[in-house]
Protein backbone atom coordinates (compact mmCIF):
# COMPACT_ATOMS: atom_id res chain seq x y z
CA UNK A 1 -26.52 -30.46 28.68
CA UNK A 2 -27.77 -28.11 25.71
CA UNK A 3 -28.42 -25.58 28.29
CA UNK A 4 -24.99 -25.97 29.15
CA UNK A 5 -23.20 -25.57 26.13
CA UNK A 6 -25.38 -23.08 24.86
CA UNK A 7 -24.29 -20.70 27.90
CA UNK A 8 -20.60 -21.77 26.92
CA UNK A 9 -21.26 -20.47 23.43
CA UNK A 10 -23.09 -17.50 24.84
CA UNK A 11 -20.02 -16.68 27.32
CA UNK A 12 -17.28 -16.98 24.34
CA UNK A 13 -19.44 -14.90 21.70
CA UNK A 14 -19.26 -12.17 24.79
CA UNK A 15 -15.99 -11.88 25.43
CA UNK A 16 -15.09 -12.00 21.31
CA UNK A 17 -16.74 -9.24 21.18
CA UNK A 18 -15.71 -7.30 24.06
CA UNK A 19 -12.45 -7.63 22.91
CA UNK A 20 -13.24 -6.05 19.73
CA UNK A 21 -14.99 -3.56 21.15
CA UNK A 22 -14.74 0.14 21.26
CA UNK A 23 -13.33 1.90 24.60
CA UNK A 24 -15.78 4.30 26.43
CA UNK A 25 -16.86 7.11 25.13
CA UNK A 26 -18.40 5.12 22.02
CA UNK A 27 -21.56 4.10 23.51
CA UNK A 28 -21.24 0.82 22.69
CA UNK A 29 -21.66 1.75 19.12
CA UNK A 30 -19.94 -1.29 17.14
CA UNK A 31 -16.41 -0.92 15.29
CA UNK A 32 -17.72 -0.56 12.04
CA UNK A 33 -20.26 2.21 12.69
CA UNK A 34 -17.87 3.64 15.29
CA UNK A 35 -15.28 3.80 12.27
CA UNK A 36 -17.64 4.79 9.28
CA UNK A 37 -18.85 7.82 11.56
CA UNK A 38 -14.69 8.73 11.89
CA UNK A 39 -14.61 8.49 8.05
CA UNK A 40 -17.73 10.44 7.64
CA UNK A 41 -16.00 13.75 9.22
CA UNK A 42 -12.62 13.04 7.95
CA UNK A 43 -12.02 15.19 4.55
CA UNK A 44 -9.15 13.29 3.63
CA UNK A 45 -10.96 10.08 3.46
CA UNK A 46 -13.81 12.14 1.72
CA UNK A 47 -11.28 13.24 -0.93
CA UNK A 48 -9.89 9.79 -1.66
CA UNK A 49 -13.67 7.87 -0.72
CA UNK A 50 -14.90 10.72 -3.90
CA UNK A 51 -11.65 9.67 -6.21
CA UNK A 52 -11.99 6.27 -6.06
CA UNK A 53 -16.25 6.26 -6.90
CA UNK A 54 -15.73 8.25 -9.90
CA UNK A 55 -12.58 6.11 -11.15
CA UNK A 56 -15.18 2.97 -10.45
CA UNK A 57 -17.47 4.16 -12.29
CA UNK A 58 -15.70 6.00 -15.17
CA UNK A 59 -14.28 2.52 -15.47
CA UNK A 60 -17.92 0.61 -15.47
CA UNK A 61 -19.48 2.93 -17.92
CA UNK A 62 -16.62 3.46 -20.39
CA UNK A 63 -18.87 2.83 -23.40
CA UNK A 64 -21.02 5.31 -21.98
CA UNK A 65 -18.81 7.86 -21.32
CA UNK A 66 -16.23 7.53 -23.91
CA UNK A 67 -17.28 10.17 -26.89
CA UNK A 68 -16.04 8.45 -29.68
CA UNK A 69 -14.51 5.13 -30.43
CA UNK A 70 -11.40 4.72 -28.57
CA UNK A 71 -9.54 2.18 -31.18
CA UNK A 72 -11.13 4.68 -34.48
CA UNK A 73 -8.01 6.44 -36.15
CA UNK A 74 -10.47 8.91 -37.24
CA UNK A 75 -8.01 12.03 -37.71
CA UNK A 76 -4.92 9.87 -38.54
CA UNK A 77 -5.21 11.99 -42.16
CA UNK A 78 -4.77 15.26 -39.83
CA UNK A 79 -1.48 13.85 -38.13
CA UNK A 80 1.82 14.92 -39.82
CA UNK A 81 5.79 14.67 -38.96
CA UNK A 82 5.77 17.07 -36.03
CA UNK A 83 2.50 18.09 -35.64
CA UNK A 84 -0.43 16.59 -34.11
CA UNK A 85 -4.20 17.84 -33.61
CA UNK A 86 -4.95 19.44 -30.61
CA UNK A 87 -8.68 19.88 -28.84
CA UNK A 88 -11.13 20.93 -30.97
CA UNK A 89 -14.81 19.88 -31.33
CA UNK A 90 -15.44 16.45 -30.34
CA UNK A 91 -11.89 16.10 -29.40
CA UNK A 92 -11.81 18.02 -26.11
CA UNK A 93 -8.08 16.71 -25.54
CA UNK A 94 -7.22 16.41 -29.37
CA UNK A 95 -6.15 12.71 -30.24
CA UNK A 96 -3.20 10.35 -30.31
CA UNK A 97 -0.15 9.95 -32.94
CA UNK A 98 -2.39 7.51 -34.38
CA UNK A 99 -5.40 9.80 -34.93
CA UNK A 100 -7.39 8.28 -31.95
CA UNK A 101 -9.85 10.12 -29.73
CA UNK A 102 -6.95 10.43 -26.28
CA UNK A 103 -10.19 11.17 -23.85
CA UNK A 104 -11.88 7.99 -25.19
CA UNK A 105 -8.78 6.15 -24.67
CA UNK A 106 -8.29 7.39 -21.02
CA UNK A 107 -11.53 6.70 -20.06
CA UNK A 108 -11.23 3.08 -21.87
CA UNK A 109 -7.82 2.87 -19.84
CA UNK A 110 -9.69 2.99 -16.19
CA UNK A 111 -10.97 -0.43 -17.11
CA UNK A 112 -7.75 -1.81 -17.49
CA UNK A 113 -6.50 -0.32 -14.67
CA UNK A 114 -9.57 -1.47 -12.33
CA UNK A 115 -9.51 -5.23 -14.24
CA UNK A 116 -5.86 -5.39 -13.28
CA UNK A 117 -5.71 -4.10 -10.05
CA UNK A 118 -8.49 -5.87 -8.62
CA UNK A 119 -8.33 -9.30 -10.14
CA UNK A 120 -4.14 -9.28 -8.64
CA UNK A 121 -4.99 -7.98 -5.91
CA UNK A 122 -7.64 -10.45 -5.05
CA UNK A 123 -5.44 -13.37 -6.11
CA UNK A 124 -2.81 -11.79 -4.06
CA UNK A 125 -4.90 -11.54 -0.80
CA UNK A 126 -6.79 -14.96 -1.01
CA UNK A 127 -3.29 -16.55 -1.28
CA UNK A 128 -1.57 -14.23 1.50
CA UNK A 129 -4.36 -14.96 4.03
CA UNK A 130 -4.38 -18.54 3.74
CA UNK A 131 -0.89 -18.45 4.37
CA UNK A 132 -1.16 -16.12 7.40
CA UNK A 133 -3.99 -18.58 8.41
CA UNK A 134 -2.10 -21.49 8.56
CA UNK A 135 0.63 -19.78 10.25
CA UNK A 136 -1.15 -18.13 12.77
CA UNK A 137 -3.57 -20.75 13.46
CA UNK A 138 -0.93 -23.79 13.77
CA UNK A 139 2.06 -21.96 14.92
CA UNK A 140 5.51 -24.17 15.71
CA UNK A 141 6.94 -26.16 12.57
CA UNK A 142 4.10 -24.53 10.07
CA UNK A 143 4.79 -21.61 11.00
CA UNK A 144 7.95 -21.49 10.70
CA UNK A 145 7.63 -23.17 6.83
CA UNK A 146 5.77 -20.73 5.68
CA UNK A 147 7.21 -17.61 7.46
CA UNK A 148 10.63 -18.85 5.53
CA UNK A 149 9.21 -19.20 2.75
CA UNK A 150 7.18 -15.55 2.80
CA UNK A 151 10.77 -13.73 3.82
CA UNK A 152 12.39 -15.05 0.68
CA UNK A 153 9.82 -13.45 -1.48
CA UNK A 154 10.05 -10.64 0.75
CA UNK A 155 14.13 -10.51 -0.15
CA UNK A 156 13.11 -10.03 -3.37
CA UNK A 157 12.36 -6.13 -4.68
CA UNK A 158 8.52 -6.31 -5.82
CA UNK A 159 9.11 -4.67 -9.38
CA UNK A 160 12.02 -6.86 -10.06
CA UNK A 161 9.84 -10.29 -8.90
CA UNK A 162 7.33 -8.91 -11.12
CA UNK A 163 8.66 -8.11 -14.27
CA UNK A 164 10.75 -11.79 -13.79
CA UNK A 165 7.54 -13.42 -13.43
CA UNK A 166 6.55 -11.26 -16.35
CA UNK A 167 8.96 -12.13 -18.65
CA UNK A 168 8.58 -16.15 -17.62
CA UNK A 169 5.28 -16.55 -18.30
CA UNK A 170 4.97 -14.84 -21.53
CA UNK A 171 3.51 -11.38 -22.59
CA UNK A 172 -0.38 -11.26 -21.31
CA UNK A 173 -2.64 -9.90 -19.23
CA UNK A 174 -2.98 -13.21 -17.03
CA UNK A 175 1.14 -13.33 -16.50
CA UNK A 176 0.74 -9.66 -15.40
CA UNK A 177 -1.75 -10.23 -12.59
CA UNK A 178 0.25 -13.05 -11.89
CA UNK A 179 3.06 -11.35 -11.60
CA UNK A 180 1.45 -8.54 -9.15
CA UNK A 181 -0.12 -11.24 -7.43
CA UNK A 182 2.44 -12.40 -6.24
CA UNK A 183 4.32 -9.42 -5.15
CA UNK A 184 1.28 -8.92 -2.90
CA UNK A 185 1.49 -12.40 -0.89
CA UNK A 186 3.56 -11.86 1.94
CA UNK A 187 2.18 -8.33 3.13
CA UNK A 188 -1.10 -10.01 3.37
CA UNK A 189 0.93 -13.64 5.12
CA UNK A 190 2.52 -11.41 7.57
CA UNK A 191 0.27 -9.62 8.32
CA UNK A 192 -2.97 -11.61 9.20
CA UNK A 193 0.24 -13.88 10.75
CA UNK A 194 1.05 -11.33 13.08
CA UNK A 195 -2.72 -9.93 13.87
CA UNK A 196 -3.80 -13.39 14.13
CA UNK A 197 -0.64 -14.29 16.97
CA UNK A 198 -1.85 -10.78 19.10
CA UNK A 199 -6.02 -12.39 18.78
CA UNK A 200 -4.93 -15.81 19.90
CA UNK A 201 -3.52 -14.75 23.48
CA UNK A 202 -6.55 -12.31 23.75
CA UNK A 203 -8.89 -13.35 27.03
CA UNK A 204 -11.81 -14.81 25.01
CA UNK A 205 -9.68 -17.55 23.33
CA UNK A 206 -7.50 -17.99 26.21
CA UNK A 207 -11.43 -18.58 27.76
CA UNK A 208 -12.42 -20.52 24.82
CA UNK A 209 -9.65 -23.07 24.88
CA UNK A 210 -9.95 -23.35 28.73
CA UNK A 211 -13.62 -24.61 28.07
CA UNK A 212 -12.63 -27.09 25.93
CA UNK A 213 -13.72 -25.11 22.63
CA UNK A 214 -12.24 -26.63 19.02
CA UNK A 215 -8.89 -24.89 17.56
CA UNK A 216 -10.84 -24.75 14.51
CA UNK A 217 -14.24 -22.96 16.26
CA UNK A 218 -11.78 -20.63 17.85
CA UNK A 219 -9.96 -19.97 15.06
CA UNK A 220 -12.56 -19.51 12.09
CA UNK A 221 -15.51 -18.12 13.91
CA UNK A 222 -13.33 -15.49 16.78
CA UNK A 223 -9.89 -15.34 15.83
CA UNK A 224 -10.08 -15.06 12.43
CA UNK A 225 -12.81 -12.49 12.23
CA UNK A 226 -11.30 -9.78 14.45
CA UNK A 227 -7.96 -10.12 12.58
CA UNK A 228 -9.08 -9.14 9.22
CA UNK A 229 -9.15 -5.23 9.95
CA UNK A 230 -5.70 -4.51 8.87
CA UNK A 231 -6.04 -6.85 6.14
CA UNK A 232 -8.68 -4.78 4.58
CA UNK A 233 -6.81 -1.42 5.04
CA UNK A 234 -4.23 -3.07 3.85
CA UNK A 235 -6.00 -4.06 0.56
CA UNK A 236 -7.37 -0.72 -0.49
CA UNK A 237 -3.38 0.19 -0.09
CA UNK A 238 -2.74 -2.69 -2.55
CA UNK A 239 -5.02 -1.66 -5.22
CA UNK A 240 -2.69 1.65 -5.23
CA UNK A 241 0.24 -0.50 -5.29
CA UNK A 242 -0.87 -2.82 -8.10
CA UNK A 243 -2.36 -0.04 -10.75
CA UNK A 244 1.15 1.46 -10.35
CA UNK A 245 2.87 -1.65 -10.80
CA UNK A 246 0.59 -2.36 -13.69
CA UNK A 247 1.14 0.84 -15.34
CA UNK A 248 5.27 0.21 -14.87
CA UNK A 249 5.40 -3.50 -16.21
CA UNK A 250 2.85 -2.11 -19.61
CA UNK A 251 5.47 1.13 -19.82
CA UNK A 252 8.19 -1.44 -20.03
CA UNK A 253 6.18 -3.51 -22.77
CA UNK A 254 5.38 -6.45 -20.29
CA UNK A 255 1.60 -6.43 -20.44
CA UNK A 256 -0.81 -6.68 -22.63
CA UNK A 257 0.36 -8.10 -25.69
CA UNK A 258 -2.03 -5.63 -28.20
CA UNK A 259 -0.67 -1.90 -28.07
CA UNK A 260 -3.77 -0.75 -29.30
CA UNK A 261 -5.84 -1.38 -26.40
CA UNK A 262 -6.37 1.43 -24.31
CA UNK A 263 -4.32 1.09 -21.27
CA UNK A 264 -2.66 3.92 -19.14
CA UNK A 265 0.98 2.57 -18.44
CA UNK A 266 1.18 1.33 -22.08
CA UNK A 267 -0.46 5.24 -23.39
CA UNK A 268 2.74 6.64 -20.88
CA UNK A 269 5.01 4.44 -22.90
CA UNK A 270 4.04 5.48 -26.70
CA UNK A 271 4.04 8.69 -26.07
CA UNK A 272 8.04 9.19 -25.37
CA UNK A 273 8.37 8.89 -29.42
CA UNK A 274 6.37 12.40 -29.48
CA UNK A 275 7.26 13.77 -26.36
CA UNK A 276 8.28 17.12 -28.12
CA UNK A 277 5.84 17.39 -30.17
CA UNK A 278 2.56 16.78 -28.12
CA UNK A 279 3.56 15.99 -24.06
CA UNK A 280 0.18 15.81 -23.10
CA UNK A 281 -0.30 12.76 -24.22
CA UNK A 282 2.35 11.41 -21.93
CA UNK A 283 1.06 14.19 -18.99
CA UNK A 284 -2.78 12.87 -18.80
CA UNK A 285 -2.26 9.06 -18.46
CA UNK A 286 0.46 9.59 -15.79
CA UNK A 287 -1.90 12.08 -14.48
CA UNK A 288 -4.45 9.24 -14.19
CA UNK A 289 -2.17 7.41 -12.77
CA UNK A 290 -0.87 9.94 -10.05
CA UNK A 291 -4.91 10.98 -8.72
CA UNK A 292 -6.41 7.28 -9.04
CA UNK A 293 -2.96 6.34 -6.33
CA UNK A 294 -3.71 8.80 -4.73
CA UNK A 295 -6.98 8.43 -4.01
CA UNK A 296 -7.07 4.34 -3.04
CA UNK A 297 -4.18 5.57 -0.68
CA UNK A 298 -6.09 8.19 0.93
CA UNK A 299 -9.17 6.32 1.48
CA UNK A 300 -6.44 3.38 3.00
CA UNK A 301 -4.63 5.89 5.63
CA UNK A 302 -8.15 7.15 6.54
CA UNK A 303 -9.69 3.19 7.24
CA UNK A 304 -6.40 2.31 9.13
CA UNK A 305 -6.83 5.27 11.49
CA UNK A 306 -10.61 5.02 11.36
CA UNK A 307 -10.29 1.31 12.68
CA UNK A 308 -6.61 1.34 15.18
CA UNK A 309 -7.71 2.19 18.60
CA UNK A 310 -4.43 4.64 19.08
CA UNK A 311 -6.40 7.28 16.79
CA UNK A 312 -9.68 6.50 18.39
CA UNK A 313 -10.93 9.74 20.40
């Protein structure tokens, strides 16, 4: 009887991962060496890969990096109606209206950038994918529930839910992850749903079920696992989404309720009053902005070709 069921688990294990596998050519190489050797001669998703490590760890080794103290006003004396100190020694981008070291403050602002977009992100995702879970693994009246429920957040524009979410909770940096959070919940319900639905009529659960195999041993140890591809392209896209998102609701004076920590979108926001007089110091942060973006979105187009079998070669 062991025997027996051992050979059952044997025979599902196979065909969960033959159906994961790669098509010929591949040499039987698995998906994730199969797509890391893809990445590996792809420049674009060298170029965003080579973005997103420095931004990582410009943002882990701030105090390292940062020259001088990025809340010091130490040339506010220098600052006058109209005119504002430029680079000079020790000040390789010159400082703020407020007489504080900009590069310090730039580098200080990749931590809030990284602490934000990660942390909603996460919350974002863990929520989503229990969702899609449920729907996916149930089906009929739970699905339908919580499909419902994901298309009315979906009616809703994401910047609008956000800065209402914002504005409800009161002006912090929890309410802002929140509020990204939750903008991110039914990409991720929808789709782990919808991957999910395409694994579950796939031959080795069709097989699985037909040997009399749990829902819930189909679901969390076959199903589940070769759905999650797309979800994790689909979170390096997220980050993207939520530092810009971030950066919008600070510009609109929705985040973090003490202007003078270093943060990009709130940096972009300040400096309209001197736009005139010094634009740089709106240019860099949106700068920031534009290449960090960039980059997570990059190294996201690259891992969704790198893993969808229509790009494979």
């Amino acid at each position: 009887m062991t025997a027996t069921v051992g050979n059952r688990r044997e025979r599902i294990d196979a065909l969960a991962a033959r159906a994961g596998a790669l098509p010929e050519g591949d040499g039987g190489v698995s998906l994730v060496k199969s797509a890391y050797r893809r990445l590996r001669r792809n420049p674009v998703a060298i170029l965003g890969a080579l973005i997103v490590v420095v931004f990582l760890l410009v943002a882990l080794f701030a105090p390292w990096l940062a020259p001088k103290d990025p809340y010091a006003q130490s040339l506010l004396s220098e600052v006058r109606q109209g005119s504002i100190p430029g680079p000079r020694a020790g000040y390789p981008l010159g400082v703020d209206q407020l007489g504080r070291d900009l590069l310090s403050r730039l580098i200080y602002g990749a931590r809030q950038s990284l602490l934000i977009g990660v942390v909603a992100t996460v919350l974002g995702s863990f929520v989503g994918l229990v969702l899609g879970v449920l729907a996916g693994a149930f089906g009929g009246w739970v699905d339908t529930v919580i499909m419902r429920f994901v298309d009315i957040l979906l009616s809703v524009p994401g910047l609008l839910m956000a800065i209402s979410i914002s504005v409800l909770l009161g002006q912090n940096q929890v309410s802002l992850m929140i509020a990204i959070a939750v903008t991110q919940i039914p990409v991720f319900a929808r789709l782990l749903r919808g991957s999910m639905l395409v694994q579950r009529d796939r031959d080795y659960a069709v097989a699985a079920q037909a040997l009399g195999v749990k829902r819930r041993k189909i679901v969390l140890s076959h199903v589940l696992p070769n759905s999650l591809s797309p979800v994790i392209v689909q979170a390096t896209l997220s980050l993207a989404t939520a530092i810009i998102e971030a950066a919008a609701l600070s510009f609109l004076g929705l985040g973090d309720p003490d202007i003078s920590r270093p943060e990009w979108g709130a940096m972009l926001a300040s400096a309209q009053s001197v736009l005139s007089v010094r634009p740089q110091l709106a240019i860099y942060p949106a700068l920031c902005i534009i290449v960090v973006a960039l980059g997570f979105t990059l190294l996201g187009e690259s891992l969704r070709e790198a893993l969808d079998p229509k790009f494979r070669r």
